[in-house]
N, C-alpha and C. Protein backbone atom coordinates (compact mmCIF):
# COMPACT_ATOMS: atom_id res chain seq x y z
N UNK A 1 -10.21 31.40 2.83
CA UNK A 1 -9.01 32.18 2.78
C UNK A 1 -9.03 33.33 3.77
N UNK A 2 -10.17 33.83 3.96
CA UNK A 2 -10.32 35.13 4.96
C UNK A 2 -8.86 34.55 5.94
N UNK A 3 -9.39 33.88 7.13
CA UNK A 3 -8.23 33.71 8.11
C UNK A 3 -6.83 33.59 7.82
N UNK A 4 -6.61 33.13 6.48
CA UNK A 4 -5.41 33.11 6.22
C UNK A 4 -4.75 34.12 5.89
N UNK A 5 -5.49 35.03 5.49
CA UNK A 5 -4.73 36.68 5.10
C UNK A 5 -4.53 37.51 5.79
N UNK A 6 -4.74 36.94 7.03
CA UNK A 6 -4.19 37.84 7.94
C UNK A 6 -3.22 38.84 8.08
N UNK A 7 -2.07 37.85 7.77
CA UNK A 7 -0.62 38.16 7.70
C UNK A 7 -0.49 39.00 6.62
N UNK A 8 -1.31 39.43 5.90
CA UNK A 8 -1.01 40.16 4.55
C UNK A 8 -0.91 41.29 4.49
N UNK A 9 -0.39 42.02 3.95
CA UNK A 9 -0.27 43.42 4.24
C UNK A 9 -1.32 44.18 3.11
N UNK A 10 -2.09 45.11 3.08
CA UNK A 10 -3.22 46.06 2.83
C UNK A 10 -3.12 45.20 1.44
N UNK A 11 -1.67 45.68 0.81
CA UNK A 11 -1.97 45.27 -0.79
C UNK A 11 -1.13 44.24 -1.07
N UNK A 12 -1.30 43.41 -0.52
CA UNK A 12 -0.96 41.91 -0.45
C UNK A 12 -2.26 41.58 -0.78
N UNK A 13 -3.52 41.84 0.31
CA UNK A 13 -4.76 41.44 -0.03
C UNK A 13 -5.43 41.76 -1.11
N UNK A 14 -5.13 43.19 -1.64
CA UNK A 14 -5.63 43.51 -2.91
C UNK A 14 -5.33 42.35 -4.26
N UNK A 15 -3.69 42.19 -4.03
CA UNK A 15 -3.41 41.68 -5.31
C UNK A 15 -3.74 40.40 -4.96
N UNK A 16 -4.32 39.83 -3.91
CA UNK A 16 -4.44 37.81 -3.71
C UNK A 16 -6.25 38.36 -4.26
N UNK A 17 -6.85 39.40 -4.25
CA UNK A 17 -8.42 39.09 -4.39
C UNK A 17 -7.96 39.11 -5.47
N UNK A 18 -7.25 39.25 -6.76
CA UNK A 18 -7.74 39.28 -8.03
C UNK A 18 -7.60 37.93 -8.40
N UNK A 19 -8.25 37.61 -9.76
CA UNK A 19 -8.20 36.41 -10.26
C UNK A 19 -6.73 35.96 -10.94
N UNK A 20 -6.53 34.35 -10.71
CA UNK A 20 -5.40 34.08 -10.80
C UNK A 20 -4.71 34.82 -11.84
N UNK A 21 -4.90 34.66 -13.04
CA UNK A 21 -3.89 34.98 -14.42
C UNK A 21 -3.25 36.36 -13.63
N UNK A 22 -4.24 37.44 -13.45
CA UNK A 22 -4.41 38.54 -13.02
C UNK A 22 -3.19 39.04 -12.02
N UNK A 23 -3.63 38.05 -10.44
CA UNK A 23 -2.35 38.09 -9.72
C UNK A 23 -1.16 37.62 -10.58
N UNK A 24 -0.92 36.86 -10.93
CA UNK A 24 -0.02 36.46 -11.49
C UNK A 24 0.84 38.07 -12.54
N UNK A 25 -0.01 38.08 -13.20
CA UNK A 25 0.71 39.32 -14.11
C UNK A 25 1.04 39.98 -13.41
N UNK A 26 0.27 40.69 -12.11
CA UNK A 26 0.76 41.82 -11.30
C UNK A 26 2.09 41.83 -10.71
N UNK A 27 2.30 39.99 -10.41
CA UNK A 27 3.69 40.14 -9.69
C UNK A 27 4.54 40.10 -10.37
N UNK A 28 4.41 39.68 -11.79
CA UNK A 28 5.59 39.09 -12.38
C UNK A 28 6.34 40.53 -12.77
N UNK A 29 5.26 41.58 -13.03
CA UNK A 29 5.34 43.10 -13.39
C UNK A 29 6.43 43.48 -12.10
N UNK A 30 6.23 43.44 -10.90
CA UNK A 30 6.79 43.55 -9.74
C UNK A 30 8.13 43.32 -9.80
N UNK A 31 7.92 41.64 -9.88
CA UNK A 31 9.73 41.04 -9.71
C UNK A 31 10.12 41.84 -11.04
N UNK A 32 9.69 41.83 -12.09
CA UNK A 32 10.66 42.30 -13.68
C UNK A 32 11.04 43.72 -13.19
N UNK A 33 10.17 44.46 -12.67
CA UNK A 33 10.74 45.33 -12.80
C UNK A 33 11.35 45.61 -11.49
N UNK A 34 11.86 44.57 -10.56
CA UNK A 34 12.94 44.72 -9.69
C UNK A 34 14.09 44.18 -10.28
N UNK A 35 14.05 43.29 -11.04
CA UNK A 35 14.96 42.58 -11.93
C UNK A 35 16.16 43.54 -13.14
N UNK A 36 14.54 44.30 -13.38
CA UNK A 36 15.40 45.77 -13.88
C UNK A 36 16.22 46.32 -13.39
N UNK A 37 15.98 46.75 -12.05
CA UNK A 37 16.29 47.97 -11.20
C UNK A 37 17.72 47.43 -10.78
N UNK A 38 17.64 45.96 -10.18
CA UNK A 38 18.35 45.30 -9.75
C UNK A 38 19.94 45.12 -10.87
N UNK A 39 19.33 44.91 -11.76
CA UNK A 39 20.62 43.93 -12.70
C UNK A 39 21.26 44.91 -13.73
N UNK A 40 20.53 46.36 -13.71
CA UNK A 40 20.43 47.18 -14.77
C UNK A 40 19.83 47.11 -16.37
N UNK A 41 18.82 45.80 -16.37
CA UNK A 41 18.43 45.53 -17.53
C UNK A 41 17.61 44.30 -18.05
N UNK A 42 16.74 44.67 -18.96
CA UNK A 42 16.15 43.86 -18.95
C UNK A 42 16.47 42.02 -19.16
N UNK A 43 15.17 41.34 -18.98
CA UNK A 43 15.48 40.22 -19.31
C UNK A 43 14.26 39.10 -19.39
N UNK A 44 14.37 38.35 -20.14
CA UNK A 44 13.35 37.47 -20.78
C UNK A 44 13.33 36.75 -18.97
N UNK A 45 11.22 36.78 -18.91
CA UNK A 45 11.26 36.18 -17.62
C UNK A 45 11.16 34.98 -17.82
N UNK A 46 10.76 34.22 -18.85
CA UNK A 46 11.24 32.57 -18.93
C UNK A 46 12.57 32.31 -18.84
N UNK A 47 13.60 33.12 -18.92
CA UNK A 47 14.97 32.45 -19.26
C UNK A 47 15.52 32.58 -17.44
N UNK A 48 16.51 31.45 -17.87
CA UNK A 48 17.23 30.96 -16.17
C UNK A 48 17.50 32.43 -16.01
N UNK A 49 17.46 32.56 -15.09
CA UNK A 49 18.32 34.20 -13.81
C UNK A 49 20.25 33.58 -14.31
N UNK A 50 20.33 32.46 -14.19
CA UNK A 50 21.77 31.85 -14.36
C UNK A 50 22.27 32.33 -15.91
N UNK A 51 21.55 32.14 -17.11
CA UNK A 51 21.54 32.17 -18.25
C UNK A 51 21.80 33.69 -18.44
N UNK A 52 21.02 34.61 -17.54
CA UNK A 52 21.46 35.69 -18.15
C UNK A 52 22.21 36.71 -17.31
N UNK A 53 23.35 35.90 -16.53
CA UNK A 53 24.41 36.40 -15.85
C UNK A 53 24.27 36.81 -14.34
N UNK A 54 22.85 35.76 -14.05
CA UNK A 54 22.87 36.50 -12.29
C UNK A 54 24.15 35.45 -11.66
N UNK A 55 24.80 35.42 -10.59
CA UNK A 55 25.60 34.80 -9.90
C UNK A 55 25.24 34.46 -8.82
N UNK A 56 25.55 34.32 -7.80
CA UNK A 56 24.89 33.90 -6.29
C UNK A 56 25.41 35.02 -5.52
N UNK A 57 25.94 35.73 -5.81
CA UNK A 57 25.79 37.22 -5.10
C UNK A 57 24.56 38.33 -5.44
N UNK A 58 24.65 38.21 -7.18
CA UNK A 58 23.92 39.32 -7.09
C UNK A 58 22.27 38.78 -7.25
N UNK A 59 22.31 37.14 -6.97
CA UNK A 59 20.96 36.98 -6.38
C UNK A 59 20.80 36.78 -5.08
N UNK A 60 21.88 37.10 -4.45
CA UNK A 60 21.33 37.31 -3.09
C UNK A 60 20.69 38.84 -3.25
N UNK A 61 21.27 39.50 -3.25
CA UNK A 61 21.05 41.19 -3.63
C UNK A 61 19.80 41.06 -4.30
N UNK A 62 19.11 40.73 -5.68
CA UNK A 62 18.34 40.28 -6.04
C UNK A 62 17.20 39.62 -4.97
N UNK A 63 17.19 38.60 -4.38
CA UNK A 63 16.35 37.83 -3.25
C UNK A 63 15.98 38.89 -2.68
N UNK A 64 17.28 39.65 -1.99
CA UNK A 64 16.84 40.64 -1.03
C UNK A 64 15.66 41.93 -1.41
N UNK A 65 15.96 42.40 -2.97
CA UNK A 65 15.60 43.40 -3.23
C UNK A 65 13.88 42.60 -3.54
N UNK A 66 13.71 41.54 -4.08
CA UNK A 66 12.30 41.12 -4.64
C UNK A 66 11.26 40.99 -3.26
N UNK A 67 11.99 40.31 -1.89
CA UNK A 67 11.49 40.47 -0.85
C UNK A 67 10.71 41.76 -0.25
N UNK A 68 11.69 42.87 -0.71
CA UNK A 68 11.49 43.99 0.21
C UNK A 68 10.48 44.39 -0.84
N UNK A 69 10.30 44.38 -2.40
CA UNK A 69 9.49 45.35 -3.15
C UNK A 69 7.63 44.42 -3.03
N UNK A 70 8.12 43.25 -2.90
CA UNK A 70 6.78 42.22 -2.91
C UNK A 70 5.67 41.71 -1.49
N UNK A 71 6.85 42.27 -0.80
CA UNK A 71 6.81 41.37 1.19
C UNK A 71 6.41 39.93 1.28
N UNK A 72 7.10 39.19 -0.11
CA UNK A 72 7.44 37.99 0.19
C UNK A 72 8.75 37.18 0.88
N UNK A 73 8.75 36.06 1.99
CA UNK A 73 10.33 36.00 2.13
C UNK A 73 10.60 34.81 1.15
N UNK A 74 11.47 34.72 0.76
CA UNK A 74 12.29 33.83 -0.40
C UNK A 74 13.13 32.88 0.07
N UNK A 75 12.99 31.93 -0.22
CA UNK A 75 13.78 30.74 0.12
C UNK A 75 15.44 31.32 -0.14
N UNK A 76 16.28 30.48 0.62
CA UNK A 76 17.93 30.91 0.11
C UNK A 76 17.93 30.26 -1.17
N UNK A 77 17.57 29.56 -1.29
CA UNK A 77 17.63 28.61 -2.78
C UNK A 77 16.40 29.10 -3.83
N UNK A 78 16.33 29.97 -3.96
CA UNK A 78 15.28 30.59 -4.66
C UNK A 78 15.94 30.60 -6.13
N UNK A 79 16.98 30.79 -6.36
CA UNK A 79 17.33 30.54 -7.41
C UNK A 79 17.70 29.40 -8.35
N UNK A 80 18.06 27.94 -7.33
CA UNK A 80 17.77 26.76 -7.70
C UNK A 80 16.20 26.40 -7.92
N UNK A 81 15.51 26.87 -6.79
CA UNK A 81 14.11 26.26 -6.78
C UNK A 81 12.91 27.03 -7.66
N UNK A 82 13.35 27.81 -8.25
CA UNK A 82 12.73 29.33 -9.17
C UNK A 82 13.60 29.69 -10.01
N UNK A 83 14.05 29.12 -10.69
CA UNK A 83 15.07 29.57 -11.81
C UNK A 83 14.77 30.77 -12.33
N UNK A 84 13.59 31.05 -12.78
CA UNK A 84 13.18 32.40 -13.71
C UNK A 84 12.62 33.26 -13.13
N UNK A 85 12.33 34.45 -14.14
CA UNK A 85 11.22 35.32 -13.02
C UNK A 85 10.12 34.72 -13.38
N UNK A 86 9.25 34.38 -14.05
CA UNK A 86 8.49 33.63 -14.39
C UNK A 86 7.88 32.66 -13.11
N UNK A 87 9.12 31.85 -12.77
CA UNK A 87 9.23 30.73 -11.69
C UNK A 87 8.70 31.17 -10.01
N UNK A 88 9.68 32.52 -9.83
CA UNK A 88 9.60 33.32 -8.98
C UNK A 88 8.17 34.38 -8.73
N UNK A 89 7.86 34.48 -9.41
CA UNK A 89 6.39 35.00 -9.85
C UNK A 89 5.35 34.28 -9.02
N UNK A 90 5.36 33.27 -9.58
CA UNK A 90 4.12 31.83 -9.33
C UNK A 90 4.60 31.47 -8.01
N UNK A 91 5.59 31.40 -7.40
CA UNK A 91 5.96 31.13 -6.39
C UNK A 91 5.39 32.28 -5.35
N UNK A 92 5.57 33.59 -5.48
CA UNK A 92 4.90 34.45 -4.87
C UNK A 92 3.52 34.76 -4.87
N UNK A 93 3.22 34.61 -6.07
CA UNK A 93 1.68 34.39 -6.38
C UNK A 93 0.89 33.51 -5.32
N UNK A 94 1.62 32.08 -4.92
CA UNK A 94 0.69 30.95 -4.76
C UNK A 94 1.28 31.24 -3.26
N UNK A 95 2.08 31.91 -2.94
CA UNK A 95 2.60 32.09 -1.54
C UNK A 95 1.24 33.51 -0.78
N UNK A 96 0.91 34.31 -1.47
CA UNK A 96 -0.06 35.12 -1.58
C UNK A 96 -1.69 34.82 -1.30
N UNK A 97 -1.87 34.20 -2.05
CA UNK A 97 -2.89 33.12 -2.13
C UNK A 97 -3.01 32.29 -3.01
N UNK A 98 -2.70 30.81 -2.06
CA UNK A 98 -2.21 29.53 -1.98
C UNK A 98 -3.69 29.59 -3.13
N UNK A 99 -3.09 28.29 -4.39
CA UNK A 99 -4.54 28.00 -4.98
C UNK A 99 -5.68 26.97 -4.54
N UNK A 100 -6.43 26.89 -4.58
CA UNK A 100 -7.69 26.18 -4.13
C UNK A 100 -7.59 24.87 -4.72
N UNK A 101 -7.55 23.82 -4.09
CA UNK A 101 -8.01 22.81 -4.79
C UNK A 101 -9.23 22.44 -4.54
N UNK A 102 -10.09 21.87 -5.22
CA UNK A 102 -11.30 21.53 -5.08
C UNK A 102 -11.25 19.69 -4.85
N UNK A 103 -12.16 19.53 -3.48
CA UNK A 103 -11.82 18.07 -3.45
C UNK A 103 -13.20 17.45 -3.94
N UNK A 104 -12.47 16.19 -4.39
CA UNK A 104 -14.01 15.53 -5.29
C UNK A 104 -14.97 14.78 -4.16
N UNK A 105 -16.06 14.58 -4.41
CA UNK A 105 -16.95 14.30 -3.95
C UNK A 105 -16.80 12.51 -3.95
N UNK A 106 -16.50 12.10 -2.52
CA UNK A 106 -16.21 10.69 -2.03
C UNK A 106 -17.85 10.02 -2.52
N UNK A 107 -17.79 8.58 -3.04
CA UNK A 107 -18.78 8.17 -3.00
C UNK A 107 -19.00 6.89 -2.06
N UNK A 108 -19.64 6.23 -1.72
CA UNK A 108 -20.50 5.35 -0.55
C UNK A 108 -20.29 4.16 -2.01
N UNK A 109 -20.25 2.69 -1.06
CA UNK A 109 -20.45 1.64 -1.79
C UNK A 109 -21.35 1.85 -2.99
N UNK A 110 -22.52 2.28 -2.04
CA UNK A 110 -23.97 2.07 -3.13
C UNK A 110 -24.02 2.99 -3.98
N UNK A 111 -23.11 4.14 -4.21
CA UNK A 111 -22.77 4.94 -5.41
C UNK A 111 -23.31 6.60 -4.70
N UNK A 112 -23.73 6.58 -3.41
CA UNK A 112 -24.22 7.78 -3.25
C UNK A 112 -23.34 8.80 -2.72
N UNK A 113 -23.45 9.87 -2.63
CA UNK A 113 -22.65 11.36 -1.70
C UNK A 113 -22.07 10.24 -0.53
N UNK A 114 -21.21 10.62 0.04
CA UNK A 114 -20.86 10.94 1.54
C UNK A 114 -21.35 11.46 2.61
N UNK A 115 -22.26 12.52 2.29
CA UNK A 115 -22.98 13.31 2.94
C UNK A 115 -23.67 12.51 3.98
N UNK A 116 -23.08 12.17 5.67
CA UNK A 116 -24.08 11.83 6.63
C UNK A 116 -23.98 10.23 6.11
N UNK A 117 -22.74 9.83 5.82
CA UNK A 117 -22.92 8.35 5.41
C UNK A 117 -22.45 7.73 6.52
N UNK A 118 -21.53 8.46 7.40
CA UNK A 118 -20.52 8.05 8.05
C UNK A 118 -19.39 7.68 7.52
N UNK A 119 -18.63 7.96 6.88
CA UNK A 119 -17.20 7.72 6.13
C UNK A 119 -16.34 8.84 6.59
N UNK A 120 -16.41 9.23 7.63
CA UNK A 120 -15.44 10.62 8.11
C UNK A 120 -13.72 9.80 7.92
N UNK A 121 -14.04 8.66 8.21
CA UNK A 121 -12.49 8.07 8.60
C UNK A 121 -11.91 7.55 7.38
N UNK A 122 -12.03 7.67 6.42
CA UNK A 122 -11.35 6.84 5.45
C UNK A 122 -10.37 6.63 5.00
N UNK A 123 -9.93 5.45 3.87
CA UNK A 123 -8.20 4.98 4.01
C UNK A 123 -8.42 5.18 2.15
N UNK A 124 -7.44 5.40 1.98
CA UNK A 124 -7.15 5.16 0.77
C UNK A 124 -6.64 3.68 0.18
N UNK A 125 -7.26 3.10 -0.97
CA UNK A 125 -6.88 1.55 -1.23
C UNK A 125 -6.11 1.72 -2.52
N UNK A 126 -4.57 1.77 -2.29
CA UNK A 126 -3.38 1.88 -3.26
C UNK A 126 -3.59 0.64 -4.11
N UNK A 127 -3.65 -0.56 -3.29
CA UNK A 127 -3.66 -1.32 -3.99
C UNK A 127 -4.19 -2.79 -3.39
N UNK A 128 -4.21 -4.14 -3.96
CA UNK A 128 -4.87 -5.06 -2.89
C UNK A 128 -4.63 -6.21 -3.96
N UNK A 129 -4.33 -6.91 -3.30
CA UNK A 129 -3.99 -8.49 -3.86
C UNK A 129 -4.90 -9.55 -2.57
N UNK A 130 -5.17 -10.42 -3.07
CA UNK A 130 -6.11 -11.35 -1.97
C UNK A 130 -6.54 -12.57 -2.84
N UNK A 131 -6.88 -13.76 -1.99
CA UNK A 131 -7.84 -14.67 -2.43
C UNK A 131 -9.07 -14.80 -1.70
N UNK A 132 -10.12 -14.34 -2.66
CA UNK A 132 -11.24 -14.33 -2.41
C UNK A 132 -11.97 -15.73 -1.88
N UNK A 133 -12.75 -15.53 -0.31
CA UNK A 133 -12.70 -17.07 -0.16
C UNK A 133 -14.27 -17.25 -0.08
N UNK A 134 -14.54 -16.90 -1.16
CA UNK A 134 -15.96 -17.03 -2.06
C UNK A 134 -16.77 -18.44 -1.34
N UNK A 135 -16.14 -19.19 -1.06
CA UNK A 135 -17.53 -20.55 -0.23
C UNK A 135 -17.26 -20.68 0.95
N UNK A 136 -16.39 -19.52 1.38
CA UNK A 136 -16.49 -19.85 3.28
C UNK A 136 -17.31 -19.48 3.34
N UNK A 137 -17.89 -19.53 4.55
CA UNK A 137 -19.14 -18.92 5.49
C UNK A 137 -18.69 -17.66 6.07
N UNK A 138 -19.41 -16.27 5.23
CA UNK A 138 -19.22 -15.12 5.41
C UNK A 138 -18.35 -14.55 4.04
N UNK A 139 -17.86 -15.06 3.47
CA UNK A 139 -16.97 -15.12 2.30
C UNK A 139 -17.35 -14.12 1.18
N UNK A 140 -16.45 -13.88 0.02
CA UNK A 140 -17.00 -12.94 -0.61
C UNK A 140 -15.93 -13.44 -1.93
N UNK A 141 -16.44 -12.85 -2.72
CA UNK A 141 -15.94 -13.50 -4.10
C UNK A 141 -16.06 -12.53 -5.55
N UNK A 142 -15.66 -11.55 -5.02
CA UNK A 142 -15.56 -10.22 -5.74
C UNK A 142 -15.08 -9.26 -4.59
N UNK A 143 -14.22 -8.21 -4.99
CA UNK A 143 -13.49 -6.97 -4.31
C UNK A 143 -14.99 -5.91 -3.83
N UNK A 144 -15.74 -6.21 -4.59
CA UNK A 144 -17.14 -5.21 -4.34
C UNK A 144 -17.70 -5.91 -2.75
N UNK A 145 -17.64 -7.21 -2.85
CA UNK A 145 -18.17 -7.96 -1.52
C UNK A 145 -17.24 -8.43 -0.41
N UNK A 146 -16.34 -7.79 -1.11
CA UNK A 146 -14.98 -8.33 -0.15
C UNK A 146 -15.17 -6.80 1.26
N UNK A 147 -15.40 -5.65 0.53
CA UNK A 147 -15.77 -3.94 0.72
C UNK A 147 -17.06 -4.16 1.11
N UNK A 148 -17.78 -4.50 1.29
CA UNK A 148 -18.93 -4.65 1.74
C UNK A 148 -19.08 -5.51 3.25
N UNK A 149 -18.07 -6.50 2.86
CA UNK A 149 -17.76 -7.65 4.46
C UNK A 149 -17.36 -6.55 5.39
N UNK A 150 -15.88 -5.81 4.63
CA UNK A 150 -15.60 -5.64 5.69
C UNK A 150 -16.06 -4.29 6.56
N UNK A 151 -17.03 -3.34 5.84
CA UNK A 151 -17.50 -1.89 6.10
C UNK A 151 -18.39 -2.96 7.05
N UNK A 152 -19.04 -3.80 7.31
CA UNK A 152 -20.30 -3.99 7.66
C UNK A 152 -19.60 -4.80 9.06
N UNK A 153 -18.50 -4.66 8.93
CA UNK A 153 -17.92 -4.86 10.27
C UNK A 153 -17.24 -6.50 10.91
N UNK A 154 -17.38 -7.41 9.37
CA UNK A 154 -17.43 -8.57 9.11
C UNK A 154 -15.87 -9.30 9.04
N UNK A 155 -15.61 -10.28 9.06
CA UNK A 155 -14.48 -10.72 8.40
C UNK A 155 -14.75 -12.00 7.85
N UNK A 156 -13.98 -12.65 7.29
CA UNK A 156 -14.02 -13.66 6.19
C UNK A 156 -12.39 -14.92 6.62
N UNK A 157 -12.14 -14.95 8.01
CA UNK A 157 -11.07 -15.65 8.76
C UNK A 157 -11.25 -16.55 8.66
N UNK A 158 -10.40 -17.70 7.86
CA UNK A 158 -10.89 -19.52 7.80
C UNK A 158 -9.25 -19.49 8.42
N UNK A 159 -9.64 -20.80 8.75
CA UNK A 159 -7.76 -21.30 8.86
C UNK A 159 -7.80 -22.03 7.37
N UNK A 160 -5.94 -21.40 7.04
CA UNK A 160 -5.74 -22.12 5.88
C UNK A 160 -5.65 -23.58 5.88
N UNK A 161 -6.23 -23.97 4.46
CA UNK A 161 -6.33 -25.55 4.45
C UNK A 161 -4.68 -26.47 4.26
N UNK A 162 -4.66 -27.65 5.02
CA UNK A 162 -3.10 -27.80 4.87
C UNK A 162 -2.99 -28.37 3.23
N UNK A 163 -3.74 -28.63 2.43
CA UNK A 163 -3.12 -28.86 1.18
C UNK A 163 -2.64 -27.71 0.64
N UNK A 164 -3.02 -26.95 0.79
CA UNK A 164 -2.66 -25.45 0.01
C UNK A 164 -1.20 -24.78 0.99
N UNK A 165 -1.06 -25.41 2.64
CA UNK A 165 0.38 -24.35 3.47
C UNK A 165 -0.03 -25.29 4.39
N UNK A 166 1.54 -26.47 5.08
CA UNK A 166 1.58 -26.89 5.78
C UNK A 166 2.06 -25.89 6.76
N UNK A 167 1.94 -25.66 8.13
CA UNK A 167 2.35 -24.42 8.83
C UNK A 167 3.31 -25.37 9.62
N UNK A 168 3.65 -26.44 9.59
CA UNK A 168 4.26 -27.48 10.38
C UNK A 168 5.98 -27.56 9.53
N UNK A 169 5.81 -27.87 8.16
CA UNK A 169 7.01 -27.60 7.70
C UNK A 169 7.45 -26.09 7.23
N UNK A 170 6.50 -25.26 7.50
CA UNK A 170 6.73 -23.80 6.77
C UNK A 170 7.23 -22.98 8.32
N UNK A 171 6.95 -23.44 9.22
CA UNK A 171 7.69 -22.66 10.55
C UNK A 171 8.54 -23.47 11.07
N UNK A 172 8.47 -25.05 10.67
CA UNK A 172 9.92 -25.82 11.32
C UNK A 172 10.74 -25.23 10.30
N UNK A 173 11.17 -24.74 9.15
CA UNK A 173 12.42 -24.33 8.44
C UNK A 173 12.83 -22.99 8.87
N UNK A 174 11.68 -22.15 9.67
CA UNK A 174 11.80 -20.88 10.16
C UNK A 174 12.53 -20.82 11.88
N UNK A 175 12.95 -22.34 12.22
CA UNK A 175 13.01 -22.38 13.72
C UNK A 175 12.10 -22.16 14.50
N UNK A 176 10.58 -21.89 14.02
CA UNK A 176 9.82 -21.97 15.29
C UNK A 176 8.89 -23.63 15.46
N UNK A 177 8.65 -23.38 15.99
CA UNK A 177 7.25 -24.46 16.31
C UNK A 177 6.55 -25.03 17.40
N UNK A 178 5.32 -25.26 16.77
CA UNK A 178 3.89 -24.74 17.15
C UNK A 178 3.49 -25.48 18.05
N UNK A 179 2.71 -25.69 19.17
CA UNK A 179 2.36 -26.75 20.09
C UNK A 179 0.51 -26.84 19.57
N UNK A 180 0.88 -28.47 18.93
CA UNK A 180 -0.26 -28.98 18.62
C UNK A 180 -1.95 -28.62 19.27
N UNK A 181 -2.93 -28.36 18.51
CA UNK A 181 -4.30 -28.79 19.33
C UNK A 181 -4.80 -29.83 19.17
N UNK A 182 -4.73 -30.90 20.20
CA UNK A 182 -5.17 -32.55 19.91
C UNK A 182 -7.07 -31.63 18.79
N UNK A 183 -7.59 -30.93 19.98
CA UNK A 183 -8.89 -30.88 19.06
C UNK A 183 -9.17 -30.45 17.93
N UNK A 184 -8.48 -30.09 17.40
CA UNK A 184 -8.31 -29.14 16.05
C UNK A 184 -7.75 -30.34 15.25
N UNK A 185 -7.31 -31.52 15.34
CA UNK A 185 -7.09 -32.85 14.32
C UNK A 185 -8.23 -33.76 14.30
């Protein structure tokens, strides 16, 4: 986070070092009591800004005034996209300092760290449908060995057999077709 706080102003940084709940209360204290100042009165910070009579004027006025007391800038739609102060809070909060996610620890086929495995490049596998062609030569016959062929730089390419896909009537109905290999019959 250091580099990122740059932009922060003295006590911007103060209130992003404290711990979340912490920031959080500080701002919400902030916006409420601009919310005060602003609307002449109080108001429940879970409940919509809409619910308890703001309009789109006097949340512009509002926007403007939470900006200037917080030195956050606010979306124009801050009131669609932040309904509450509550909403608006967390929004400044995480605009302050963004929260951390912690990323999990990738593991290697063989179950180990990442660490120096070489896996810098990796894909994410959403999902995978296949027939495993378990008695070719090179073949694999489980998703574990299918991941294993292909990390190891392998493939598992047969030509399909024609009982299973004639490619002769399946691309003559498509308009194309194929110029025979006498050696390949």
């Amino acid at each position: 986070q250091g580099s990122d706080m740059k932009h922060l102003t003295e006590e911007q940084r103060d209130i992003a070092a404290l711990p979340r709940a912490e920031r959080f209360a500080s701002i919400q204290a902030t916006v409420m009591n601009t919310v005060d100042r602003v609307l002449g009165h109080t108001i429940d910070p879970d409940k919509p800004l809409i619910d308890a009579g703001v309009d789109s004027l006097s949340m512009a006025e509002l926007g403007q005034a939470i900006e200037t007391d917080v030195g956050v800038t606010l979306p124009a739609t801050v009131a669609f996209d932040y309904p509450t102060v509550a909403a608006i809070a967390g929004y400044v909060s995480d605009t302050i300092a963004p929260p951390v996610v912690e990323q999990p620890k990738l593991q290697s086929l063989s179950g180990g760290s990442d660490s120096g495995s070489g896996l810098e490049n990796l894909a994410a596998l959403v999902g995978m449908g296949l027939r495993f062609a378990g008695n070719e030569p090179g073949g694999s016959d489980s998703a574990g060995k299918f991941w294993r062929l292909i990390f190891s730089g392998g493939d598992a390419i047969t030509v399909v057999p024609t009982d299973r896909w004639d490619i002769d009537t399946n691309t003559s109905a498509m308009g194309l077709h194929r110029r025979r290999d006498p050696e390949a019959e």
